[in-house]
PDB file of N, CA and C in Angstrom:
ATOM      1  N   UNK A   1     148.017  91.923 380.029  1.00  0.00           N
ATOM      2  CA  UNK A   1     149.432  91.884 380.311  1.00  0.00           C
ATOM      3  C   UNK A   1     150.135  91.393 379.056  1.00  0.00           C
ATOM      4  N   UNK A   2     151.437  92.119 378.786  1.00  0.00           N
ATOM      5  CA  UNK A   2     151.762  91.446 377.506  1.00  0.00           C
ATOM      6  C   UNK A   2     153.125  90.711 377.950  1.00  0.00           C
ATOM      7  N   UNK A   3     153.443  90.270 376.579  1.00  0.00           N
ATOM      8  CA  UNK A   3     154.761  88.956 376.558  1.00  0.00           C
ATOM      9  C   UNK A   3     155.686  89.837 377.590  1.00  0.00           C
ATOM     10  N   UNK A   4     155.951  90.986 377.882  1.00  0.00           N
ATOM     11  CA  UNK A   4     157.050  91.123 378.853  1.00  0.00           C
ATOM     12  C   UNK A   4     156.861  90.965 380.063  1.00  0.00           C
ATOM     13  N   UNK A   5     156.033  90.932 380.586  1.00  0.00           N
ATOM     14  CA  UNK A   5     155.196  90.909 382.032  1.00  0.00           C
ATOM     15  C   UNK A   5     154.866  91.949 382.540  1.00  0.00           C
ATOM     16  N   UNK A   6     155.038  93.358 381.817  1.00  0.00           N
ATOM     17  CA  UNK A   6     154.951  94.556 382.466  1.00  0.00           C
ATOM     18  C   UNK A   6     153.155  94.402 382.085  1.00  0.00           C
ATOM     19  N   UNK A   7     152.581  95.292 382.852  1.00  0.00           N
ATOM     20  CA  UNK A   7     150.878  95.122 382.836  1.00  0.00           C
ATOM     21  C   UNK A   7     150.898  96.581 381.704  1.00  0.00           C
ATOM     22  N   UNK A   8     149.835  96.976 380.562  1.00  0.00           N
ATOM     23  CA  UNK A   8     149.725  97.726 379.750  1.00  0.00           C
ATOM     24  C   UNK A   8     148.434  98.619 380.464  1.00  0.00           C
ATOM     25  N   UNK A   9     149.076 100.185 380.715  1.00  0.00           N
ATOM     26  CA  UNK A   9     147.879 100.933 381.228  1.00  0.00           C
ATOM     27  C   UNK A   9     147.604 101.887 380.295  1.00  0.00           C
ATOM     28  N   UNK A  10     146.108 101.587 379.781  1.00  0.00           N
ATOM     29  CA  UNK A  10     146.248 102.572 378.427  1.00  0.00           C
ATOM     30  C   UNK A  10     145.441 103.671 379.047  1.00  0.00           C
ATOM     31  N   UNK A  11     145.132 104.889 378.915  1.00  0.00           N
ATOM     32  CA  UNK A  11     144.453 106.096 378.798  1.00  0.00           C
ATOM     33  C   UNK A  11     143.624 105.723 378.147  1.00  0.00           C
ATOM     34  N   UNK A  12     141.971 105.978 378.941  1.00  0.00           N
ATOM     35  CA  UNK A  12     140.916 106.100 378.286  1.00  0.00           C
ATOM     36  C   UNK A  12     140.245 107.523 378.123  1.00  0.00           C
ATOM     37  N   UNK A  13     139.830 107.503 376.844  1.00  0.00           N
ATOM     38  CA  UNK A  13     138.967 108.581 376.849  1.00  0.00           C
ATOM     39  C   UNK A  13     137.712 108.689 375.826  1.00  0.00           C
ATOM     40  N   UNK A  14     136.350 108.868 376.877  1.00  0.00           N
ATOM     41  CA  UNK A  14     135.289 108.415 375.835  1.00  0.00           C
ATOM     42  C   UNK A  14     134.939 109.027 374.379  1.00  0.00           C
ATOM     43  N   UNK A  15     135.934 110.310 374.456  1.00  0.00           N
ATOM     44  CA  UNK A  15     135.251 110.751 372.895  1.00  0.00           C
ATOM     45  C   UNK A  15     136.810 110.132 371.938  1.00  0.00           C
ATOM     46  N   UNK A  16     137.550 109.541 372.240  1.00  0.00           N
ATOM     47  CA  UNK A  16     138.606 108.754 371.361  1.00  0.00           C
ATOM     48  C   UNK A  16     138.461 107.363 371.163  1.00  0.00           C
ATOM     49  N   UNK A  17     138.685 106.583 369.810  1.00  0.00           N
ATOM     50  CA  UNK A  17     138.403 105.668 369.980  1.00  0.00           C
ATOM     51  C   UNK A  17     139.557 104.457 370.005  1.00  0.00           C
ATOM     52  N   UNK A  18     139.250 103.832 370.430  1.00  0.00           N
ATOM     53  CA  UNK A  18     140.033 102.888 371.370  1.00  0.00           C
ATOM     54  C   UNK A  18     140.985 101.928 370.426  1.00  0.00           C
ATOM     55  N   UNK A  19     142.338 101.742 370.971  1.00  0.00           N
ATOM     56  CA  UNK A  19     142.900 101.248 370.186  1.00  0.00           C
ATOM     57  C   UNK A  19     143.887  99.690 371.148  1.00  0.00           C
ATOM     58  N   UNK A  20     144.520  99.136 370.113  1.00  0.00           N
ATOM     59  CA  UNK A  20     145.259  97.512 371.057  1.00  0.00           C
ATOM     60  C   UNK A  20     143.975  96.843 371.394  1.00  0.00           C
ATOM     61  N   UNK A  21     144.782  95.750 371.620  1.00  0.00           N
ATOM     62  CA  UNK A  21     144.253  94.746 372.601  1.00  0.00           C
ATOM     63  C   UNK A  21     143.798  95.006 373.802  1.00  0.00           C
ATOM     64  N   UNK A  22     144.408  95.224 375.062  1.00  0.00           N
ATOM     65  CA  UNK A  22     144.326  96.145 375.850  1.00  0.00           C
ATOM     66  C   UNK A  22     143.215  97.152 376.170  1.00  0.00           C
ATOM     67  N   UNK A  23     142.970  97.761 375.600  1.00  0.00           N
ATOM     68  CA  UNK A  23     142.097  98.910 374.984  1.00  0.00           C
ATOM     69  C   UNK A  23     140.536  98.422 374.556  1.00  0.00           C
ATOM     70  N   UNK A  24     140.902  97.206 374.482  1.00  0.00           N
ATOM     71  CA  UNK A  24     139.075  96.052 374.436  1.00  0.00           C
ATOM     72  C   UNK A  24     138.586  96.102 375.345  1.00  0.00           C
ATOM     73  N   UNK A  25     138.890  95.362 376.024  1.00  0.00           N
ATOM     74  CA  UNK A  25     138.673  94.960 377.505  1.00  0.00           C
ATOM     75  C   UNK A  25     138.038  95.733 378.781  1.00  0.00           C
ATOM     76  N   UNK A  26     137.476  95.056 379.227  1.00  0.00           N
ATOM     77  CA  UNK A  26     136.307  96.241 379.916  1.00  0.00           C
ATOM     78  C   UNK A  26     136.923  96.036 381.272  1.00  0.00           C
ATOM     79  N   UNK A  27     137.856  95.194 382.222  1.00  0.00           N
ATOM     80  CA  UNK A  27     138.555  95.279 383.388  1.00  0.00           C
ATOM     81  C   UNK A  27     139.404  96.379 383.288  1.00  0.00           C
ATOM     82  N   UNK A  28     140.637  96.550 381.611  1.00  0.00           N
ATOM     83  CA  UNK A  28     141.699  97.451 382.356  1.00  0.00           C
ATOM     84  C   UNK A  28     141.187  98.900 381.895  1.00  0.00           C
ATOM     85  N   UNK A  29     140.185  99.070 380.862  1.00  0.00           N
ATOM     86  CA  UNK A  29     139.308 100.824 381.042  1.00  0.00           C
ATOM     87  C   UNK A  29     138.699 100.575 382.286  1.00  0.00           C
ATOM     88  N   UNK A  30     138.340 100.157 383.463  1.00  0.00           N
ATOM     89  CA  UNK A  30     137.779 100.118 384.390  1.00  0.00           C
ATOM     90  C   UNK A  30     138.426 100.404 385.298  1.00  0.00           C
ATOM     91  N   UNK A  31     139.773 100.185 385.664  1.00  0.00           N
ATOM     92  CA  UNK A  31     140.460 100.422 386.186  1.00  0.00           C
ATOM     93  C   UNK A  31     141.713 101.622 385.663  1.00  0.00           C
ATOM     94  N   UNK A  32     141.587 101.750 385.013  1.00  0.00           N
ATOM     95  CA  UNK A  32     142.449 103.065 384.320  1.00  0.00           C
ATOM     96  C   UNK A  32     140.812 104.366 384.581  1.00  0.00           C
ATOM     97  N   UNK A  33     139.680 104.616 384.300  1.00  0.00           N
ATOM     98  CA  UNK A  33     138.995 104.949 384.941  1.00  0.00           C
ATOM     99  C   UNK A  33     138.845 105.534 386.332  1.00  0.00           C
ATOM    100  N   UNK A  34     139.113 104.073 387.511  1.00  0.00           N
ATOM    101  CA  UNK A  34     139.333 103.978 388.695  1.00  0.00           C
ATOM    102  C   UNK A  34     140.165 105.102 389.100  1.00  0.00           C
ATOM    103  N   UNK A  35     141.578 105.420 388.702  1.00  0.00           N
ATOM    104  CA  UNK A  35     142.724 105.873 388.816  1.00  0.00           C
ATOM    105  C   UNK A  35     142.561 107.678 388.010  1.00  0.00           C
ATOM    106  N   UNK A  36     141.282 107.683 387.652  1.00  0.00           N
ATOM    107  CA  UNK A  36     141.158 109.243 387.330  1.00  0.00           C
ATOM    108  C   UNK A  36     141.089 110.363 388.440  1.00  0.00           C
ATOM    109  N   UNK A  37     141.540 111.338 388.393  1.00  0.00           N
ATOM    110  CA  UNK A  37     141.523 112.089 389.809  1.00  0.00           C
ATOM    111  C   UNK A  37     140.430 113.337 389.369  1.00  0.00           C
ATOM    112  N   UNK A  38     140.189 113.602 388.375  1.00  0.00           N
ATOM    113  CA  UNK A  38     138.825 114.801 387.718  1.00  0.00           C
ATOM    114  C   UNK A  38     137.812 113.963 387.731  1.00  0.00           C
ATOM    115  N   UNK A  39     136.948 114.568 388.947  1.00  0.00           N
ATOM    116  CA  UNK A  39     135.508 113.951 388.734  1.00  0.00           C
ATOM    117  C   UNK A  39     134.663 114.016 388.052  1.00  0.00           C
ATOM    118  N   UNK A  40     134.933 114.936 387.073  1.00  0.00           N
ATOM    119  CA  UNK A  40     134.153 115.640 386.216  1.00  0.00           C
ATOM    120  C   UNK A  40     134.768 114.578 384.340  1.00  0.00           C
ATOM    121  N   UNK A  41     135.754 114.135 384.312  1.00  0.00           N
ATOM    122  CA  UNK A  41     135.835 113.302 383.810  1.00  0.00           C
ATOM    123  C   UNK A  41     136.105 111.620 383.940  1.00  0.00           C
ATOM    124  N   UNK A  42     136.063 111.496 385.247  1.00  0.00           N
ATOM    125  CA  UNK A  42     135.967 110.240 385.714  1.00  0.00           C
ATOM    126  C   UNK A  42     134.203 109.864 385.701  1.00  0.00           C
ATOM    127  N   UNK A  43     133.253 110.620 385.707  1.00  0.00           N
ATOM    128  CA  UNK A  43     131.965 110.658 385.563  1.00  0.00           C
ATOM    129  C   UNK A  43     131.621 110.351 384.181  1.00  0.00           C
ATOM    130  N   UNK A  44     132.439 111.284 383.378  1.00  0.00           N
ATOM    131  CA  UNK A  44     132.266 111.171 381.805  1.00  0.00           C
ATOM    132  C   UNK A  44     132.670 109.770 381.214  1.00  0.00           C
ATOM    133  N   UNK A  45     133.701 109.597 381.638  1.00  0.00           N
ATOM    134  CA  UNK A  45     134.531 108.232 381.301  1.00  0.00           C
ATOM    135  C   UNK A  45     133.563 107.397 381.931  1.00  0.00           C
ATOM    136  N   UNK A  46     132.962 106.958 383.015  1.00  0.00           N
ATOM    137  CA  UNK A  46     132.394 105.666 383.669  1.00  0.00           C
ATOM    138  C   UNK A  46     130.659 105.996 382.728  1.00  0.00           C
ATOM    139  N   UNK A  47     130.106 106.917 381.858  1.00  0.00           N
ATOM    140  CA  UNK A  47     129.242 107.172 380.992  1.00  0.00           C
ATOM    141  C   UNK A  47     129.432 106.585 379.853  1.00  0.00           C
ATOM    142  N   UNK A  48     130.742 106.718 379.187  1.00  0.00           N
ATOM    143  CA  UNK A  48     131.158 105.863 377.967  1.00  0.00           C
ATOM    144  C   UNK A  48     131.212 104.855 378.435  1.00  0.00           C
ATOM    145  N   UNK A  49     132.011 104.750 378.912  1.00  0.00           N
ATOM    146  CA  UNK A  49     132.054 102.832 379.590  1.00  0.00           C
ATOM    147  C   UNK A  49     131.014 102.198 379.929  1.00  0.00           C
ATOM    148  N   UNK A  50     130.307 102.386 380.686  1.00  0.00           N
ATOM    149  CA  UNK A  50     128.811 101.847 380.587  1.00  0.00           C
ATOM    150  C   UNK A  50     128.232 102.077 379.320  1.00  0.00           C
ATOM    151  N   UNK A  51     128.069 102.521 378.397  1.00  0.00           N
ATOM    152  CA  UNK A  51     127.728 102.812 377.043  1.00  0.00           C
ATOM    153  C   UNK A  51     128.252 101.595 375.933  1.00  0.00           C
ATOM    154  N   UNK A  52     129.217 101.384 376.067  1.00  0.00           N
ATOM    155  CA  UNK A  52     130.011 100.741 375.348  1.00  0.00           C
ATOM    156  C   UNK A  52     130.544  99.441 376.036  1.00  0.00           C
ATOM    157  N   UNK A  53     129.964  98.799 377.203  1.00  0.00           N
ATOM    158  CA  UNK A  53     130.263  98.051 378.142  1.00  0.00           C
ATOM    159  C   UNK A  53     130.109  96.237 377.537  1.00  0.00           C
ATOM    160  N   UNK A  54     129.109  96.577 376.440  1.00  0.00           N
ATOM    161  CA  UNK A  54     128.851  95.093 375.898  1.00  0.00           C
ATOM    162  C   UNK A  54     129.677  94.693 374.610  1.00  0.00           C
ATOM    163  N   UNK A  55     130.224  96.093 374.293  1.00  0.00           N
ATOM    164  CA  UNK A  55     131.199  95.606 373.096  1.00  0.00           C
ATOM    165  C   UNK A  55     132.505  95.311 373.650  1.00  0.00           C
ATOM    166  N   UNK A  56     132.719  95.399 374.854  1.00  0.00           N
ATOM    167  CA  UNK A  56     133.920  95.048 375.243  1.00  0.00           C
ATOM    168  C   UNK A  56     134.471  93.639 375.866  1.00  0.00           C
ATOM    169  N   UNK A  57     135.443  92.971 375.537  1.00  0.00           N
ATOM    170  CA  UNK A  57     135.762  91.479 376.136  1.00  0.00           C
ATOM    171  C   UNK A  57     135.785  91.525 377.183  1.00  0.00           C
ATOM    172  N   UNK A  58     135.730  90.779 378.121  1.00  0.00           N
ATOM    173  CA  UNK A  58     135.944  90.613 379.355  1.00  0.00           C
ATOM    174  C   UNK A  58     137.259  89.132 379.736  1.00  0.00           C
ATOM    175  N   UNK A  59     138.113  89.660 380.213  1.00  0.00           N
ATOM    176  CA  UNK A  59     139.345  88.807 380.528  1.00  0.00           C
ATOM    177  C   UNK A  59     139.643  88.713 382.021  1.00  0.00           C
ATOM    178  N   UNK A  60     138.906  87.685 382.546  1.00  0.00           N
ATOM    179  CA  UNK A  60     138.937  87.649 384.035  1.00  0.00           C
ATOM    180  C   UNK A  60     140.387  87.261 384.668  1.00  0.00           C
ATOM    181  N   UNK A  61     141.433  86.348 383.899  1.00  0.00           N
ATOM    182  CA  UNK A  61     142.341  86.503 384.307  1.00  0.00           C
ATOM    183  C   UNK A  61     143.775  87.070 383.945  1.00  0.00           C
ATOM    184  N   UNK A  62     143.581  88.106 383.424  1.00  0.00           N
ATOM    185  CA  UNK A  62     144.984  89.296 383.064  1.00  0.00           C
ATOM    186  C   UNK A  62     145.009  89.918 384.571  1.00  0.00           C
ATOM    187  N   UNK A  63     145.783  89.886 384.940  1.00  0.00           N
ATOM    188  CA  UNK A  63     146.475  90.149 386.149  1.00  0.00           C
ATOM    189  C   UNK A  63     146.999  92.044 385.820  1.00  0.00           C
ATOM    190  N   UNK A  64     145.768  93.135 386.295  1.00  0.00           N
ATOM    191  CA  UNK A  64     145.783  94.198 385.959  1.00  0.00           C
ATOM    192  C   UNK A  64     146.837  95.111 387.451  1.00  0.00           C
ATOM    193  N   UNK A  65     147.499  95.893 386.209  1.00  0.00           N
ATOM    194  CA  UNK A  65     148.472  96.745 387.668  1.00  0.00           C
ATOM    195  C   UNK A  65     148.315  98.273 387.372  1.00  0.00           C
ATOM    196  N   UNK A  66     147.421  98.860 388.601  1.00  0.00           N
ATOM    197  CA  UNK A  66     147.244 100.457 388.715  1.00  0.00           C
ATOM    198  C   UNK A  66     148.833 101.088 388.237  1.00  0.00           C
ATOM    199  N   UNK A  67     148.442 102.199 387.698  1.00  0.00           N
ATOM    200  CA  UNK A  67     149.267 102.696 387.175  1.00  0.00           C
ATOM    201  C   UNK A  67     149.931 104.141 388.491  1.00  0.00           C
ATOM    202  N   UNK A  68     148.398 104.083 389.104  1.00  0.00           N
ATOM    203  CA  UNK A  68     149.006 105.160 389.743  1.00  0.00           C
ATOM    204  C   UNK A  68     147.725 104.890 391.313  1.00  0.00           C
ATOM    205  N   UNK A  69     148.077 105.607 392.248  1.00  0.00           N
ATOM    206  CA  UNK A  69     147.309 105.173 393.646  1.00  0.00           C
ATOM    207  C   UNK A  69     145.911 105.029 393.047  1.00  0.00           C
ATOM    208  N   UNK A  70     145.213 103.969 393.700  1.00  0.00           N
ATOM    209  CA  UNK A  70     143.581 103.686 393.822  1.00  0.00           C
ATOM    210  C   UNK A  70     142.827 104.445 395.525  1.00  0.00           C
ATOM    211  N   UNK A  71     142.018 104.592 395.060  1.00  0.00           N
ATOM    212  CA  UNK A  71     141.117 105.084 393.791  1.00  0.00           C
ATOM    213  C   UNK A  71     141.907 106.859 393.149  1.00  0.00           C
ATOM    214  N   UNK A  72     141.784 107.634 392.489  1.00  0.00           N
ATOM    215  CA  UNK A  72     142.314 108.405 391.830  1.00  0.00           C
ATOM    216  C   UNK A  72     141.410 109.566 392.646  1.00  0.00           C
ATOM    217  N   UNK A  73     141.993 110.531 393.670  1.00  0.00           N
ATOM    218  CA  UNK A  73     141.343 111.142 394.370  1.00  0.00           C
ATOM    219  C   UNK A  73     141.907 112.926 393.623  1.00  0.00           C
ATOM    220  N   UNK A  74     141.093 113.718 393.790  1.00  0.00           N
ATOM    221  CA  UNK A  74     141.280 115.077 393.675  1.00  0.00           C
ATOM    222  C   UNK A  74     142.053 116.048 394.418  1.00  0.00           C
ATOM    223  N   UNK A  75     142.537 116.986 394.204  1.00  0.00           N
ATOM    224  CA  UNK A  75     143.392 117.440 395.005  1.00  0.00           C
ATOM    225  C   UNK A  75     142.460 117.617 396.359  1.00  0.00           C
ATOM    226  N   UNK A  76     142.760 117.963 397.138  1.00  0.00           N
ATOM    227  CA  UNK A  76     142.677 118.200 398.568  1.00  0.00           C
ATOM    228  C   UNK A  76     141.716 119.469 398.796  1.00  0.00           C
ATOM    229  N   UNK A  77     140.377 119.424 399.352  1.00  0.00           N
ATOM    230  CA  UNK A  77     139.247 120.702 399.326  1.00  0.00           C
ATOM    231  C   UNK A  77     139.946 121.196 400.194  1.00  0.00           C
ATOM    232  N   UNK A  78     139.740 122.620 400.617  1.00  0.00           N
ATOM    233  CA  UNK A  78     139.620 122.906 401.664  1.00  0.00           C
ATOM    234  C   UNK A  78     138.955 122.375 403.137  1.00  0.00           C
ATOM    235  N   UNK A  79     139.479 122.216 404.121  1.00  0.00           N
ATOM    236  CA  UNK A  79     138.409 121.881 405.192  1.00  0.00           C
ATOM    237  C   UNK A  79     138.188 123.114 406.294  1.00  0.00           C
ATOM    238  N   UNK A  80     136.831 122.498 406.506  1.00  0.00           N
ATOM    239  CA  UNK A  80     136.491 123.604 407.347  1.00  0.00           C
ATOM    240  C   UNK A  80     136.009 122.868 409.222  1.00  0.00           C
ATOM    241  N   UNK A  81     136.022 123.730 409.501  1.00  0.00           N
ATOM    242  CA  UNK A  81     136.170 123.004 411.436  1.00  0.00           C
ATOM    243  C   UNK A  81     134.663 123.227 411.393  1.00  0.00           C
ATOM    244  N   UNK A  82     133.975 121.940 412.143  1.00  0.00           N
ATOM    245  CA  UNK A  82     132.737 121.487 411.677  1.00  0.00           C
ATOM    246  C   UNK A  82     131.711 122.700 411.986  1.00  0.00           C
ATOM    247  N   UNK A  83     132.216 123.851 412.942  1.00  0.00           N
ATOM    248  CA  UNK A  83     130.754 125.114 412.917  1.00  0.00           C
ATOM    249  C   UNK A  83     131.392 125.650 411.950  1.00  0.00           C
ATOM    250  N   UNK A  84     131.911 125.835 410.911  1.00  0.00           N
ATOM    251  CA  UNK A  84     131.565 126.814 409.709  1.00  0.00           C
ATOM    252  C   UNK A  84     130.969 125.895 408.655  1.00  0.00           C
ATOM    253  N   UNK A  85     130.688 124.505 408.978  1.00  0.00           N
ATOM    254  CA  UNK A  85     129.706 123.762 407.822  1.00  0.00           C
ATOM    255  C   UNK A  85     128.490 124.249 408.204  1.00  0.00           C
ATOM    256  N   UNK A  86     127.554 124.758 406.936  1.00  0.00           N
ATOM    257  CA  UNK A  86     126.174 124.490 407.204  1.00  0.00           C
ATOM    258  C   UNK A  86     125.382 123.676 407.375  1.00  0.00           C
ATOM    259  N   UNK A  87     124.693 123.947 408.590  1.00  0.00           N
ATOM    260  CA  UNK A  87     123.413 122.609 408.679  1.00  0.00           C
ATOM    261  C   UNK A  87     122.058 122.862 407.624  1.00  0.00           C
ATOM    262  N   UNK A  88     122.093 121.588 407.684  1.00  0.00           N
ATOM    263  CA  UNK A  88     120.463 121.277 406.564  1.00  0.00           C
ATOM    264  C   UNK A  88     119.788 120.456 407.345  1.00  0.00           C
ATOM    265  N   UNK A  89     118.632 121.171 407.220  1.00  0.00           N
ATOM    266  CA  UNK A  89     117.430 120.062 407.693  1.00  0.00           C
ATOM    267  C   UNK A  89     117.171 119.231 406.516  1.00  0.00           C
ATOM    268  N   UNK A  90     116.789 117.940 407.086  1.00  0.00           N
ATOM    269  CA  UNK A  90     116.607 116.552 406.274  1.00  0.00           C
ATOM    270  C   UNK A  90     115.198 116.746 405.528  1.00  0.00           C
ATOM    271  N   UNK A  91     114.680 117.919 405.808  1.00  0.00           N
ATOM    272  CA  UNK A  91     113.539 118.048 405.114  1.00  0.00           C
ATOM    273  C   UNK A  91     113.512 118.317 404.013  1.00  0.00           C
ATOM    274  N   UNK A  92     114.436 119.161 403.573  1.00  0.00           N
ATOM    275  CA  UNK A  92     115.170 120.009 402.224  1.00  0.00           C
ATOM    276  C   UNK A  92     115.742 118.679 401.669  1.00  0.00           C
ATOM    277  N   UNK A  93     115.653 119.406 399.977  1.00  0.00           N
ATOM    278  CA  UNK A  93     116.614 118.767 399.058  1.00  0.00           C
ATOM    279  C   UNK A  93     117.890 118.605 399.713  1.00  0.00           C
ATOM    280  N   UNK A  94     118.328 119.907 399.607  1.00  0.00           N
ATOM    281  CA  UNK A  94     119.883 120.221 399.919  1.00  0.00           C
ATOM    282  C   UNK A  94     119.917 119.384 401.496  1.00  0.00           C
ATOM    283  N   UNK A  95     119.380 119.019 402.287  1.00  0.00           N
ATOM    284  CA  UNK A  95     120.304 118.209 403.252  1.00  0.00           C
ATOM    285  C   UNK A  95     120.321 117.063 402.833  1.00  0.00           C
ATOM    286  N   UNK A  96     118.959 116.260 402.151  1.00  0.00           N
ATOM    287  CA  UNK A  96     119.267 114.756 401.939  1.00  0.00           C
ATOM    288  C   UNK A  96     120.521 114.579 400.870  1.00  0.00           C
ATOM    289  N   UNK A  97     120.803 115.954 400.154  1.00  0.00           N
ATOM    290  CA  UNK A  97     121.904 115.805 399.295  1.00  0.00           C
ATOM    291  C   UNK A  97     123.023 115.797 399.948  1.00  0.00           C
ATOM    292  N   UNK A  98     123.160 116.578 401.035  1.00  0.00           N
ATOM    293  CA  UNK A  98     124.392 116.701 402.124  1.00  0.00           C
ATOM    294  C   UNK A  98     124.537 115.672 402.626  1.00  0.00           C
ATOM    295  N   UNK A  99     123.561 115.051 403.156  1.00  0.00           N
ATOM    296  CA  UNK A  99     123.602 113.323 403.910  1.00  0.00           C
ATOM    297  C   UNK A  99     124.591 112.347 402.633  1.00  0.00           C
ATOM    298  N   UNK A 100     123.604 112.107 401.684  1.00  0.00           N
ATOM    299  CA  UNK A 100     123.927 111.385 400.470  1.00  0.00           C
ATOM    300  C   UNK A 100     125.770 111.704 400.355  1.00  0.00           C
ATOM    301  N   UNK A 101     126.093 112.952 399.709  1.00  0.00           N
ATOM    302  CA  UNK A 101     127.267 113.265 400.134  1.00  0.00           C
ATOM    303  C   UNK A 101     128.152 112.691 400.886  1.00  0.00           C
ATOM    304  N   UNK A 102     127.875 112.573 402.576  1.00  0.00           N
ATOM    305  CA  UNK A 102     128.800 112.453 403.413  1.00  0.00           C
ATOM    306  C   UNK A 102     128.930 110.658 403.392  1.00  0.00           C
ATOM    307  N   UNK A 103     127.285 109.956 402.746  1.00  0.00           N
ATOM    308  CA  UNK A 103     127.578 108.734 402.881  1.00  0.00           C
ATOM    309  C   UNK A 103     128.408 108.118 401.843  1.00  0.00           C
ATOM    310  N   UNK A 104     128.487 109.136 400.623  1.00  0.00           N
ATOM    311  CA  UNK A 104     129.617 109.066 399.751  1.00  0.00           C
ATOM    312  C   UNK A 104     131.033 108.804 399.977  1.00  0.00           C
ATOM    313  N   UNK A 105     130.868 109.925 400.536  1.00  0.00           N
ATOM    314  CA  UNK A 105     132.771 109.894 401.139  1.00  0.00           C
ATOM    315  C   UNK A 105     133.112 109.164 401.849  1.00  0.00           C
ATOM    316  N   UNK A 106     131.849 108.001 402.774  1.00  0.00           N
ATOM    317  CA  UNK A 106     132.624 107.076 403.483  1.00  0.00           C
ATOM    318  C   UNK A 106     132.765 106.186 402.793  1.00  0.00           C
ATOM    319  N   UNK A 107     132.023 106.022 401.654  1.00  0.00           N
ATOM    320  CA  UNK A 107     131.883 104.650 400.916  1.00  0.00           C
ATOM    321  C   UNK A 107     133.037 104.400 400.056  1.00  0.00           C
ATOM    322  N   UNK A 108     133.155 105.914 399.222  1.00  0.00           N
ATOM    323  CA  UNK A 108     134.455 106.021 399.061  1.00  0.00           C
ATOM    324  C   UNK A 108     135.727 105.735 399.412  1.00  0.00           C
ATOM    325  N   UNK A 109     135.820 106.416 400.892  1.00  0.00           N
ATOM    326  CA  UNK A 109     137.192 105.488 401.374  1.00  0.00           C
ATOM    327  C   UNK A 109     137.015 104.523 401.592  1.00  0.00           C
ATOM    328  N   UNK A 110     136.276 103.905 401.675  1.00  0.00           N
ATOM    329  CA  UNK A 110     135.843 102.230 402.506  1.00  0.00           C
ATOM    330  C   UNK A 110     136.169 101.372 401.709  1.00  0.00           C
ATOM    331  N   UNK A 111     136.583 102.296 399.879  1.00  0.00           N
ATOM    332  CA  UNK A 111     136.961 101.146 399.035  1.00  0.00           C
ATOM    333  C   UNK A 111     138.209 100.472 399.344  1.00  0.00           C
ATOM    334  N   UNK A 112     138.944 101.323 399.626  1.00  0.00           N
ATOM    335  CA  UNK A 112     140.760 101.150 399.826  1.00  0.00           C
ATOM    336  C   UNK A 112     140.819 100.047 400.817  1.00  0.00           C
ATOM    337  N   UNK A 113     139.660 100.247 401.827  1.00  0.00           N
ATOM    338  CA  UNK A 113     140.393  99.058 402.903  1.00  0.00           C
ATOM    339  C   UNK A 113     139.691  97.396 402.771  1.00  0.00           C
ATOM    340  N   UNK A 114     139.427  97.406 401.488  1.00  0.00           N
ATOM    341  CA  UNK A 114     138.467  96.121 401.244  1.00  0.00           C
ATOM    342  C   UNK A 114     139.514  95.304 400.507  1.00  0.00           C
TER     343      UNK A 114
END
């Protein structure tokens, strides 16, 4: 947070390198991260960040403010009415991946209400 009180949300991105104060710190890339809605670079980004996780300060009390809704969700899949999902037997890859999946998405939302 700087001298004005507004909280500083910088854009991370793992193949750029990092600049400010701000920009050290391994809470507010963690949370600017958080707030990515491409899973495909919110994956990439939480790869650098763990990569680079020990060169970064840690400031337990800067009082960090999302820039935009938590967690940073993707646009909206299609849904389908539960007989046009396919079933998998738990025997297969593909269902324990389907299971894994669905225990994803609860865990997922389950962050918001904690």
């Amino acid at each position: 947070m700087g001298n004005s009180g507004k909280a500083i949300i910088l854009r991370m991105h793992p193949d750029l390198p990092c600049a400010g104060e701000q920009a050290l710190e391994l809470r507010s890339q963690a949370l600017t991260l958080l707030q990515e809605c491409d899973p495909l670079a919110k994956a990439s980004a939480a790869r650098a960040l763990l990569a680079r996780r020990d060169a970064l300060a840690l400031d337990t009390t800067a009082m960090l403010q999302p820039a935009g809704p938590l967690p940073g969700r993707p646009a909206r899949p299609l849904l389908l009415p539960a007989l046009r999902v396919p079933q998998r037997s738990m025997a297969s890859p593909e269902g324990r991946a389907s299971l894994l999946h669905a225990i994803a998405h609860i865990e997922f939302n389950a962050i918001k209400y904690v």
